[in-house]
N, C-alpha and C. Protein backbone atom coordinates (compact mmCIF):
# COMPACT_ATOMS: atom_id res chain seq x y z
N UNK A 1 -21.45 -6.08 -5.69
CA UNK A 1 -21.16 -5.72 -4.32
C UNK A 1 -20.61 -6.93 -3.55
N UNK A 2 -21.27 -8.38 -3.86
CA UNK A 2 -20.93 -9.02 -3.35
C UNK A 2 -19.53 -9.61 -3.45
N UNK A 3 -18.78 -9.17 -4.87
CA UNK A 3 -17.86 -9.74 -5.31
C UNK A 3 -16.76 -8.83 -4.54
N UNK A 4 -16.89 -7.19 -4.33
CA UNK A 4 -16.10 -7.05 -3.55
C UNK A 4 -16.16 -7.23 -2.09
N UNK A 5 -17.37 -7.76 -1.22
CA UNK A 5 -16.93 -7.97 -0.37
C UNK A 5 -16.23 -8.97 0.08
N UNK A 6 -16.60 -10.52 -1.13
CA UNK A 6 -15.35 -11.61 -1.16
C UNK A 6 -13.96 -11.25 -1.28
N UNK A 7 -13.78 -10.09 -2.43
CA UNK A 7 -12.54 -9.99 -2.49
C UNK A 7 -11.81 -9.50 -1.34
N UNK A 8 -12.35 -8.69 -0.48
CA UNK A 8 -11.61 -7.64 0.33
C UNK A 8 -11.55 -8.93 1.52
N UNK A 9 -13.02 -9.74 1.71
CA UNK A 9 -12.36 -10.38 2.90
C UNK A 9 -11.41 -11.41 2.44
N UNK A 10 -11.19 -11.75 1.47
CA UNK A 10 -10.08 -12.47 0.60
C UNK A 10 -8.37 -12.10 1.30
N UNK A 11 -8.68 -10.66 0.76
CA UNK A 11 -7.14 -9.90 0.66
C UNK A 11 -6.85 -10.06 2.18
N UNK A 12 -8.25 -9.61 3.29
CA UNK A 12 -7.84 -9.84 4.92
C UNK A 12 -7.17 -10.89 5.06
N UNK A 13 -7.60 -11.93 4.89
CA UNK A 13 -7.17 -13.08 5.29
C UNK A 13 -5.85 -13.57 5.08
N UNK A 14 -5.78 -13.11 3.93
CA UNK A 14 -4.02 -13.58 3.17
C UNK A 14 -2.99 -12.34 3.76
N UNK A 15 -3.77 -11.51 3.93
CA UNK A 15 -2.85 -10.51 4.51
C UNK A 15 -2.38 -11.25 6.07
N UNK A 16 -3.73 -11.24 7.10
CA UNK A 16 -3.35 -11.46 8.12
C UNK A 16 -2.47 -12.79 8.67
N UNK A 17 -2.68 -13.70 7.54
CA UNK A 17 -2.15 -15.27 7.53
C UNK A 17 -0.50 -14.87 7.27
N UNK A 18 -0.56 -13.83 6.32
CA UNK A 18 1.46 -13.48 6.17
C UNK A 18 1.78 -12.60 6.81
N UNK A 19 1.19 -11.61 7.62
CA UNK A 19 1.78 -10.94 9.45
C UNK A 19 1.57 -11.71 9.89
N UNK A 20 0.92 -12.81 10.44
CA UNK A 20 1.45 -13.74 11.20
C UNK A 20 2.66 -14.48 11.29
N UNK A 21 3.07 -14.96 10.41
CA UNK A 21 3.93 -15.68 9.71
C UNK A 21 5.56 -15.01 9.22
N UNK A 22 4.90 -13.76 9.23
CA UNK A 22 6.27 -12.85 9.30
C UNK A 22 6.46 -12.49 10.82
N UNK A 23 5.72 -12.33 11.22
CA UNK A 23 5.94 -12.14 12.74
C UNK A 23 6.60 -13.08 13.41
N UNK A 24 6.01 -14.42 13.38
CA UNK A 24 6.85 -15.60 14.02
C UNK A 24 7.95 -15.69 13.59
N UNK A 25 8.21 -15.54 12.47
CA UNK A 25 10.04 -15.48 11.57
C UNK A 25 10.74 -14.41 12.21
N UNK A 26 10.41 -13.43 12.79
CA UNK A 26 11.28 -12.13 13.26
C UNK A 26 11.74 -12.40 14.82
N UNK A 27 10.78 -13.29 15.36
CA UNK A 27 10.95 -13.31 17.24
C UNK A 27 12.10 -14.12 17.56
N UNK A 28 12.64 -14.76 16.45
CA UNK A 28 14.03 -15.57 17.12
C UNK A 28 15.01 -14.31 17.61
N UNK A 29 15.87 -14.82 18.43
CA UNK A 29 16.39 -13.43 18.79
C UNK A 29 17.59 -13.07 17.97
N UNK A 30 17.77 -12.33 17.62
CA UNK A 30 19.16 -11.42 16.86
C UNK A 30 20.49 -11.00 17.43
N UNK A 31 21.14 -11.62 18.37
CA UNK A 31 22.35 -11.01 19.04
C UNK A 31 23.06 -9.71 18.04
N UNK A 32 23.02 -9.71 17.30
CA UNK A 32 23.64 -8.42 16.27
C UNK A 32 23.08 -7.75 15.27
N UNK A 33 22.87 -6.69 15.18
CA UNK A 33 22.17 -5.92 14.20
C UNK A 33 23.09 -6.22 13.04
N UNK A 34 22.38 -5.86 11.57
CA UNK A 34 22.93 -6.11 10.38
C UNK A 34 24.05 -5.11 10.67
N UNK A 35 24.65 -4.09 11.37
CA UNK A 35 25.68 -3.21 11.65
C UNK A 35 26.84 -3.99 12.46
N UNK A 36 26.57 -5.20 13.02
CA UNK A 36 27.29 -5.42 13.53
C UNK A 36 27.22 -4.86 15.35
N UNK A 37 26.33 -4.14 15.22
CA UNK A 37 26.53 -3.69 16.60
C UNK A 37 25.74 -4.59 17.92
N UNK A 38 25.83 -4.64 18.86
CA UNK A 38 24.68 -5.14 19.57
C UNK A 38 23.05 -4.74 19.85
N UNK A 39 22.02 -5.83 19.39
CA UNK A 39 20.82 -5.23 19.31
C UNK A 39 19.92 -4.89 21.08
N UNK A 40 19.17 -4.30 21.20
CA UNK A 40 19.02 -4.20 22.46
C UNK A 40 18.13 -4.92 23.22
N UNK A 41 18.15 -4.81 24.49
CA UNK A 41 17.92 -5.87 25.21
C UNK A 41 16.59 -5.84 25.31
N UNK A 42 15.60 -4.84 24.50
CA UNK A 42 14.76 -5.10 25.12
C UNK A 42 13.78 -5.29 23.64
N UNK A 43 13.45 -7.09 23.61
CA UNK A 43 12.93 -7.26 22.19
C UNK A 43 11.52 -6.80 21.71
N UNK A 44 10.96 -6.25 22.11
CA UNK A 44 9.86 -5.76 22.28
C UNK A 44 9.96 -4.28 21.35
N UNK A 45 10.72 -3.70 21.75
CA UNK A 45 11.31 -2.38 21.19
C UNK A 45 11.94 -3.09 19.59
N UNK A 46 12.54 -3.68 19.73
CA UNK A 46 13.00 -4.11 18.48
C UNK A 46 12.26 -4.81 17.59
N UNK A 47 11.06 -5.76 18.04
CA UNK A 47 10.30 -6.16 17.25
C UNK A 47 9.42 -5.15 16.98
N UNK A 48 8.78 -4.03 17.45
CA UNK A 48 8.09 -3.03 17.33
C UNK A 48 8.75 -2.23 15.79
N UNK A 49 9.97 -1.75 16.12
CA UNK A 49 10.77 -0.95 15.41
C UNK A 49 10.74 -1.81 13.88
N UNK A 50 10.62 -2.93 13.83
CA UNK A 50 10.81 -3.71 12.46
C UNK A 50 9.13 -3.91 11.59
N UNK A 51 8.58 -4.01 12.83
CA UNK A 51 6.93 -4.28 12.45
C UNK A 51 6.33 -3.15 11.75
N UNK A 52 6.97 -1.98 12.78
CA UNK A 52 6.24 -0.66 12.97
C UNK A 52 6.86 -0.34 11.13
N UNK A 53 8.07 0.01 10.88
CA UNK A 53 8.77 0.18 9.62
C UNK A 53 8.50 -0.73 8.38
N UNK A 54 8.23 -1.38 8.40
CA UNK A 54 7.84 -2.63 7.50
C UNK A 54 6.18 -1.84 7.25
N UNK A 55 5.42 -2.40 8.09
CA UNK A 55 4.42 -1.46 8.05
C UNK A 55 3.71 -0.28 7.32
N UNK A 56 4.78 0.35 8.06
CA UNK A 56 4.53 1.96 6.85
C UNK A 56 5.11 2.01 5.46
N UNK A 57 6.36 1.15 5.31
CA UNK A 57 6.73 1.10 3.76
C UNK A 57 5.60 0.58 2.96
N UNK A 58 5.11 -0.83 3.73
CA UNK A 58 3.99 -1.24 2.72
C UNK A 58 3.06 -0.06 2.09
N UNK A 59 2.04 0.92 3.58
CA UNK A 59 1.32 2.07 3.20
C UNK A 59 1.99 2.45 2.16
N UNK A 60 2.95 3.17 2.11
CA UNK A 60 3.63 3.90 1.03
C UNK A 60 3.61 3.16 -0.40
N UNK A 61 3.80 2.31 -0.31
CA UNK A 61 4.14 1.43 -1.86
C UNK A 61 2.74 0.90 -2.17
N UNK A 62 1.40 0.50 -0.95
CA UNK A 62 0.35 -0.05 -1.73
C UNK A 62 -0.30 1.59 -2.10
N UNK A 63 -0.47 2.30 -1.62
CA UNK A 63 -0.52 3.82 -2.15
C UNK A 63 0.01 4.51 -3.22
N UNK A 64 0.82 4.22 -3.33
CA UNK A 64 1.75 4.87 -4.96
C UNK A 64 0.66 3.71 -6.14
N UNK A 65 0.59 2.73 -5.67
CA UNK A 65 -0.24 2.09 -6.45
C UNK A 65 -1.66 2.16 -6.76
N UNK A 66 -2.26 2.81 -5.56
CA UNK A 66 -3.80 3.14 -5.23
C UNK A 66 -3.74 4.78 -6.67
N UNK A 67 -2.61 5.44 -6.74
CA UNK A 67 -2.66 6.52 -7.47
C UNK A 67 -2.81 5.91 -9.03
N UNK A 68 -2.20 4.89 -9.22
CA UNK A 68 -1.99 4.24 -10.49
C UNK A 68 -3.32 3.14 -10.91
N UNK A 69 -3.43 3.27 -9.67
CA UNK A 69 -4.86 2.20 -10.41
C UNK A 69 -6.36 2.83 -9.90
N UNK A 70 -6.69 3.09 -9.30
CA UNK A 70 -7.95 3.94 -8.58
C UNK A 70 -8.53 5.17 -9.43
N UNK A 71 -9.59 5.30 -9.89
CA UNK A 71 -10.42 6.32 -10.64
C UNK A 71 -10.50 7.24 -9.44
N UNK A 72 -10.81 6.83 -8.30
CA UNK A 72 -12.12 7.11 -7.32
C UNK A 72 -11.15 8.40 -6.15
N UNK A 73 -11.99 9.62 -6.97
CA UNK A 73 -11.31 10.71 -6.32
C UNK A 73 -10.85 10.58 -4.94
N UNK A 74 -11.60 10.19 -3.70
CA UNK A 74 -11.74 10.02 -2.49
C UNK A 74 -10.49 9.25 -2.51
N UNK A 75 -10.38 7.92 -3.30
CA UNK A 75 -9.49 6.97 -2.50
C UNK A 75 -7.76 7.49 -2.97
N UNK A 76 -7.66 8.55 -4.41
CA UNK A 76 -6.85 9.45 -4.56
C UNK A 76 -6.17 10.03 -3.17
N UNK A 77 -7.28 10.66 -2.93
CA UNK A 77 -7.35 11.84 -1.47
C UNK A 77 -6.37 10.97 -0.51
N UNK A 78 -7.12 9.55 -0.50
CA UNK A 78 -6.56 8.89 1.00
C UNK A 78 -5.30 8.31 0.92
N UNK A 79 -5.29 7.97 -0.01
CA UNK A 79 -3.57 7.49 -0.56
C UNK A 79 -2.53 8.38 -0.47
N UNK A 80 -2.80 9.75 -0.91
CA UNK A 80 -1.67 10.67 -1.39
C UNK A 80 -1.71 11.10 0.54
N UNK A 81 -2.34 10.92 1.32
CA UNK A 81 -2.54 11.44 2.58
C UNK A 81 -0.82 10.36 3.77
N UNK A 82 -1.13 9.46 3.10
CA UNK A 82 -0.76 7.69 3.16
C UNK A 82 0.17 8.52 3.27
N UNK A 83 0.68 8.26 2.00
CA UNK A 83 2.10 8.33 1.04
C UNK A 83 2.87 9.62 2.11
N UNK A 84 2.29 11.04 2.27
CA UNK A 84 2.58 11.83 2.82
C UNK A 84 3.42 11.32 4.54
N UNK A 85 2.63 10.94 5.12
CA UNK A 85 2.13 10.84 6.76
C UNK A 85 3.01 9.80 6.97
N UNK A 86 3.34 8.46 6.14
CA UNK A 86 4.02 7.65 5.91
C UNK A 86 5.28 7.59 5.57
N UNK A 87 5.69 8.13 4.74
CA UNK A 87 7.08 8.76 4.24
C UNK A 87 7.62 9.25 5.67
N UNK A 88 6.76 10.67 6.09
CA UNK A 88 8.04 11.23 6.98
C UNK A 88 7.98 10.06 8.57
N UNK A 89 6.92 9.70 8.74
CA UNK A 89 6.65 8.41 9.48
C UNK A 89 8.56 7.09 9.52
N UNK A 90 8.33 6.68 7.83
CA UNK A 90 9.88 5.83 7.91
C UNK A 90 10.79 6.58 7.95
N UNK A 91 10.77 7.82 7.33
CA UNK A 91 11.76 8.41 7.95
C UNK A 91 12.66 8.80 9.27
N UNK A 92 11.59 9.13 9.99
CA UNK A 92 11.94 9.04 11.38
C UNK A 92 12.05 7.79 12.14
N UNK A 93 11.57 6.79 11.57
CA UNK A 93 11.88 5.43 11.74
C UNK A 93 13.17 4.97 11.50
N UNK A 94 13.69 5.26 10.38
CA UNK A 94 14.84 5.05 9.58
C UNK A 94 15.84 5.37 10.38
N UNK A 95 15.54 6.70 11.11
CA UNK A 95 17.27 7.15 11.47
C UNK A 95 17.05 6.96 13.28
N UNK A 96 16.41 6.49 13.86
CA UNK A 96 16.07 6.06 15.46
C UNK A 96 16.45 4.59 14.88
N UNK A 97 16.00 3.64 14.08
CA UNK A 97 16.96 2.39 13.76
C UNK A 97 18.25 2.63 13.69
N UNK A 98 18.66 3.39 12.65
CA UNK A 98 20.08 3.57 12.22
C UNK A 98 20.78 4.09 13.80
N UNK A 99 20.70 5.08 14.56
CA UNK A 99 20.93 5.21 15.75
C UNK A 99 21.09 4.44 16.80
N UNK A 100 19.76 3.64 16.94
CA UNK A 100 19.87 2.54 18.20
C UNK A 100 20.72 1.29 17.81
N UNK A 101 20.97 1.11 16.32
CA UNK A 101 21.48 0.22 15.93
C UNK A 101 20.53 -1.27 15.45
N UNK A 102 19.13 -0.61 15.53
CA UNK A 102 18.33 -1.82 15.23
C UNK A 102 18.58 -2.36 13.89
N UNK A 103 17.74 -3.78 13.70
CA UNK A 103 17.92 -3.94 12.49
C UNK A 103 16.45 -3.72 11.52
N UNK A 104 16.76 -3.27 10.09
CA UNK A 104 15.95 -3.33 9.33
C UNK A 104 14.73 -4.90 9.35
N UNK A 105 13.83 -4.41 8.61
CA UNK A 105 12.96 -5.53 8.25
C UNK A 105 13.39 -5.86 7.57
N UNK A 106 13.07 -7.61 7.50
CA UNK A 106 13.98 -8.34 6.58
C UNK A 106 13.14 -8.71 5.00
N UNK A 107 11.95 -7.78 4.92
CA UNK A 107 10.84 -8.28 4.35
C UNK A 107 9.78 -7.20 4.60
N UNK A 108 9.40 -6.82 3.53
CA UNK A 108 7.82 -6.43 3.19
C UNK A 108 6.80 -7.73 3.74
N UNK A 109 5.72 -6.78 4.53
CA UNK A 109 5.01 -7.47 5.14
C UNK A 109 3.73 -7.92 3.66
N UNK A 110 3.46 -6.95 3.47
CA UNK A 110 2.51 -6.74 2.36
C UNK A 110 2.91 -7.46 0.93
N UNK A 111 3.57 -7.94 0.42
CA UNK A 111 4.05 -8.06 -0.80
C UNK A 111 3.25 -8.89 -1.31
N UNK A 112 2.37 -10.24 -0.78
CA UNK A 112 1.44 -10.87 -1.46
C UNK A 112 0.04 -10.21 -1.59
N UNK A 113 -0.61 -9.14 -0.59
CA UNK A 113 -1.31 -7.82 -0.79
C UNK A 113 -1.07 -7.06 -2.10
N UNK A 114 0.00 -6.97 -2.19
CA UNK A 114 -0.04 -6.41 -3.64
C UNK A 114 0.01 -7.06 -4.80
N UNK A 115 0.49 -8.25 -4.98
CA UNK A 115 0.13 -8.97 -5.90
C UNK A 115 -1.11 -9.37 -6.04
N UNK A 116 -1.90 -8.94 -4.92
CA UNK A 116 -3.18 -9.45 -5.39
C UNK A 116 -3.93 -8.68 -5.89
N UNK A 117 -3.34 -6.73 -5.27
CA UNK A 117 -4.13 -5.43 -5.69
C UNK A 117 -3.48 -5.54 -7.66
N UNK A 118 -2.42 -5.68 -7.93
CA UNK A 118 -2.26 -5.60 -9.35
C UNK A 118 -3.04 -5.69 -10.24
N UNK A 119 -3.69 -7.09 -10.63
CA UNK A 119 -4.82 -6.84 -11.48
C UNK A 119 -6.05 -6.33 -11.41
N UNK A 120 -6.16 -5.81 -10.19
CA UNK A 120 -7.49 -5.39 -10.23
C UNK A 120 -7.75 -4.34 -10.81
N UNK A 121 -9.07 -3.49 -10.61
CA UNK A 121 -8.85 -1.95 -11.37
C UNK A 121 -10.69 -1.73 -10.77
N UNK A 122 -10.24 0.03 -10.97
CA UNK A 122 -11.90 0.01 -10.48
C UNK A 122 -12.59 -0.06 -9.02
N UNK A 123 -13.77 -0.13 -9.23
CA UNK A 123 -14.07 -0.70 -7.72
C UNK A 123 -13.68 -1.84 -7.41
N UNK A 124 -13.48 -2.79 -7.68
CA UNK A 124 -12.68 -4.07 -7.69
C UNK A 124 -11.41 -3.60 -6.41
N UNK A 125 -10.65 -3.11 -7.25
CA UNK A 125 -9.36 -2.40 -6.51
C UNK A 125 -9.51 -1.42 -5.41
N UNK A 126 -10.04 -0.25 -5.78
CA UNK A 126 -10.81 0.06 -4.56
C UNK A 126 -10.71 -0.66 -3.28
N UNK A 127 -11.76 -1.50 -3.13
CA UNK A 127 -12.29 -2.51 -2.36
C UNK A 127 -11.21 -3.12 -1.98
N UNK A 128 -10.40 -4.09 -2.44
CA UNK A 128 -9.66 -4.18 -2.46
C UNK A 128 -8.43 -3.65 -1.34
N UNK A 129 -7.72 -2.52 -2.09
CA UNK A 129 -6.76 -1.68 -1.56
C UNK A 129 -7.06 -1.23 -0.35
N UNK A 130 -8.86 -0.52 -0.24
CA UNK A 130 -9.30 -0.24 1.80
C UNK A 130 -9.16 -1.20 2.11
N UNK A 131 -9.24 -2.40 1.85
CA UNK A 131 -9.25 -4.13 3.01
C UNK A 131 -8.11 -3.74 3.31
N UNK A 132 -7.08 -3.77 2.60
CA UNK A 132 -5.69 -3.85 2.98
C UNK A 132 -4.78 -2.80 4.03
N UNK A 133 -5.74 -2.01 3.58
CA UNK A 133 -4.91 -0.54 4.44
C UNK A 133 -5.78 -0.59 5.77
N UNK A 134 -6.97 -1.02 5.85
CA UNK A 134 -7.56 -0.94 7.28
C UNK A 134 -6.74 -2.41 7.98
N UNK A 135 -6.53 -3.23 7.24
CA UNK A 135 -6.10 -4.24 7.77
C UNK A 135 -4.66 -3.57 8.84
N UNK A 136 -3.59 -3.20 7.70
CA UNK A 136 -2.65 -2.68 7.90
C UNK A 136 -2.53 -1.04 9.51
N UNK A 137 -3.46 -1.01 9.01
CA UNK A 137 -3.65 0.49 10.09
C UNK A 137 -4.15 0.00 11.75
N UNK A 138 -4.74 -1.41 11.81
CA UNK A 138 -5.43 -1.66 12.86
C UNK A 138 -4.13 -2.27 13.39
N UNK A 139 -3.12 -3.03 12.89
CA UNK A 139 -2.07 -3.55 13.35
C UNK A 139 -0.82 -2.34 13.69
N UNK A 140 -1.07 -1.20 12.78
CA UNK A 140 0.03 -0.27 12.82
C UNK A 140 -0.42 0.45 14.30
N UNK A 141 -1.83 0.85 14.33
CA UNK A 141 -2.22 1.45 15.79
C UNK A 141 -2.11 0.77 16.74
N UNK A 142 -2.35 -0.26 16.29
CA UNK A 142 -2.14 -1.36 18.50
C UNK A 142 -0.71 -1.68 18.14
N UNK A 143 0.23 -1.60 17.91
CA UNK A 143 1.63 -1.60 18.02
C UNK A 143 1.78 -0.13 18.37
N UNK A 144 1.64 0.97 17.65
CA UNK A 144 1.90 2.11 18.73
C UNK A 144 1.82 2.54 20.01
N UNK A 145 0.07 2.12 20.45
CA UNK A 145 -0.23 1.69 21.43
C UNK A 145 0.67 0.85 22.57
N UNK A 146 0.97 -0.59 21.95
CA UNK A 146 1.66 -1.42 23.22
C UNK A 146 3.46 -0.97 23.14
N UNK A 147 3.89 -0.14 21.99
CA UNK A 147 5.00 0.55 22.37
C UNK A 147 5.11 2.17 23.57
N UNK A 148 4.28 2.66 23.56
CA UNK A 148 3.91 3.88 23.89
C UNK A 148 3.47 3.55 25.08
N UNK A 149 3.24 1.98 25.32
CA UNK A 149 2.90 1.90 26.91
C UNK A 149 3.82 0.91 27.77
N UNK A 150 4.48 0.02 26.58
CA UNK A 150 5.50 -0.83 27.41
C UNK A 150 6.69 -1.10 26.96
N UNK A 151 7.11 0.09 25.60
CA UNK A 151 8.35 -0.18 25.30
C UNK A 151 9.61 0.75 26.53
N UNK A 152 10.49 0.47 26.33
CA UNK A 152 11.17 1.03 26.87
C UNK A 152 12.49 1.95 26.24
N UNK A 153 12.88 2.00 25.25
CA UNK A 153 13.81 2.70 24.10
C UNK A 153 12.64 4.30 24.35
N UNK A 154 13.28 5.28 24.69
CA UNK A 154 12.81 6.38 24.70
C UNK A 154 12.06 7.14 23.55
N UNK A 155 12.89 7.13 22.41
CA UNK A 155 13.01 7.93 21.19
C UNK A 155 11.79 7.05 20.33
N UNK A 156 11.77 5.81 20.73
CA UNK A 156 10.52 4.94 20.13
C UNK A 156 9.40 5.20 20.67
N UNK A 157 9.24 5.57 21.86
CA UNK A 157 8.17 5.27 22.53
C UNK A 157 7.38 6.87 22.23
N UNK A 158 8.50 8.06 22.24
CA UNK A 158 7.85 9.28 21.83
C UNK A 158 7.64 9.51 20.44
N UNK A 159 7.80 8.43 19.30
CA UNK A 159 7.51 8.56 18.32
C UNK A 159 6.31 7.65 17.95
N UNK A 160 6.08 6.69 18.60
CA UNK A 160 4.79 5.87 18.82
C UNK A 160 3.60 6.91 19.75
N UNK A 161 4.19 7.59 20.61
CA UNK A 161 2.95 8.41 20.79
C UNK A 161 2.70 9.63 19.56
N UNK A 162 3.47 10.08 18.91
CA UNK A 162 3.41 10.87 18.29
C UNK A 162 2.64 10.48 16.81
N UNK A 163 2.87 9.20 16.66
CA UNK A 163 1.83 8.32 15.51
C UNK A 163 0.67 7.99 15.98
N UNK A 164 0.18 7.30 17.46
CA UNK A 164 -1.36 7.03 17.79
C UNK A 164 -2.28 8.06 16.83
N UNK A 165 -1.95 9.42 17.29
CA UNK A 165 -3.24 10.08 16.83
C UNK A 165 -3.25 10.09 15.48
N UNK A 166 -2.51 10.46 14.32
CA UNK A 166 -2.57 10.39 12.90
C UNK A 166 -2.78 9.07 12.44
N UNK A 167 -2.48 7.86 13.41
CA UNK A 167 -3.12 7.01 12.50
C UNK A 167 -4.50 6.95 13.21
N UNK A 168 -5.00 6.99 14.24
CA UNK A 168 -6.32 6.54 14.62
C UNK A 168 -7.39 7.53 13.43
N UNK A 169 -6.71 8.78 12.86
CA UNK A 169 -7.54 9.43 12.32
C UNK A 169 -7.26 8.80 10.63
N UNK A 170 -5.98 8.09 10.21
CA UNK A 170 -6.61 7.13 9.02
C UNK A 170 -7.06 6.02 9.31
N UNK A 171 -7.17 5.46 10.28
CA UNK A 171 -7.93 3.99 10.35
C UNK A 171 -9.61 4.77 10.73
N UNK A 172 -10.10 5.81 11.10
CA UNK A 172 -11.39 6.19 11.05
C UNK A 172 -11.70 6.21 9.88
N UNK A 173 -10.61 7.77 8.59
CA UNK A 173 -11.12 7.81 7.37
C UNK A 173 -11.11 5.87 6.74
N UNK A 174 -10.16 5.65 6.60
CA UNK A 174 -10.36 4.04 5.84
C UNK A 174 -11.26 3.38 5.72
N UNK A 175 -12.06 3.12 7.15
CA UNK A 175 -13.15 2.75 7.69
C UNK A 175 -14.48 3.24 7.08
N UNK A 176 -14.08 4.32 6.99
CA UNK A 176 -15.40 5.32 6.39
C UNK A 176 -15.29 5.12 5.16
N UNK A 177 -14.25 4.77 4.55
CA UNK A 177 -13.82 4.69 3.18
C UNK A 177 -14.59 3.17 2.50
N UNK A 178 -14.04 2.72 3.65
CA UNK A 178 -14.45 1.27 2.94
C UNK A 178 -16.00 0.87 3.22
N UNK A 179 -16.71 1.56 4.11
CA UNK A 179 -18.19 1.71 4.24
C UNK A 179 -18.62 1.95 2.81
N UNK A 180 -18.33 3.39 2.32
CA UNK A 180 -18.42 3.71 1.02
C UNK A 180 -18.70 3.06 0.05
N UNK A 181 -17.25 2.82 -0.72
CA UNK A 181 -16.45 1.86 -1.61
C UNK A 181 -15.86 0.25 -1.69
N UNK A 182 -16.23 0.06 -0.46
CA UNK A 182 -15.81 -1.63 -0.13
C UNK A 182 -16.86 -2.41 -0.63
């Protein structure tokens, strides 16, 4: 027990040490979207839009992995929920970027998160994989949040309210999850 709770607060830490760090790399400002077009004036909206998308790809990809490595029916359940909610999530992300002209993330936020979920297996992984996704979900909800209350791009801001509630209800299950299995 104890070993996963090292590991998971392990994975927090390295997680939160590289959103930080990706975060500070994104705030220089961008005069031009990778389109060439002009990005908009209001960076807040745009750093949202890159965070917010980055974000949910990770869900999606550390989830396809939670299916491949996880015994544990429940954490099955919560992944394939992910993968679902997430998908049409970048999707609608995808084409309000492509529209406003924002630019993509330049980078998976998660990518050393998953190198670390790889070898694991088991409860190990488990443990593991909830650190990461509650990690991920507490940052994905207070960015909906401070878009939904101070962005200004319309189409963002009604799609950040339209995410608060589905994720507040996976950062509860996760939570509960990782009570469990963590």
């Amino acid at each position: 027990m104890f070993k996963h709770i090292l590991g998971a607060a392990v994975v927090a830490s390295l997680l939160t040490s590289a959103c930080a760090g990706w975060s500070a790399n994104t705030q220089a400002a961008r005069p031009y979207t990778d389109w060439g077009r002009p990005a908009p004036r209001n960076s807040m909206d745009n750093d949202y839009a890159q965070r917010a998308l980055a974000i949910g790809l990770d869900q999606v990809q550390l989830s396809r992995l939670a299916l491949e490595r996880s015994n544990n029916p429940a954490v099955h359940k919560f992944a394939k929920r992910q993968i679902l909610d997430h998908s049409r999530f970048n999707e609608a992300m995808l084409e309000i970027s492509d529209e406003q002209g924002l630019p993509l993330p330049p980078a998976r936020v998660d990518a050393q998160g998953e190198e670390l979920l790889v070898p694991l297996s088991g409860a190990g992984f488990d443990a593991a994989y909830l650190a990461l996704m509650m990690v991920n979900l507490e940052e994905a909800y207070a960015l909906q949040i401070q878009e939904e209350r101070l962005g200004q791009e319309i189409r963002l801001k009604v799609n950040a309210e339209m995410q608060k509630d589905p994720l507040g209800e996976h950062l509860s299950e996760v939570r509960r999850l990782f009570e469990l299995y963590g």
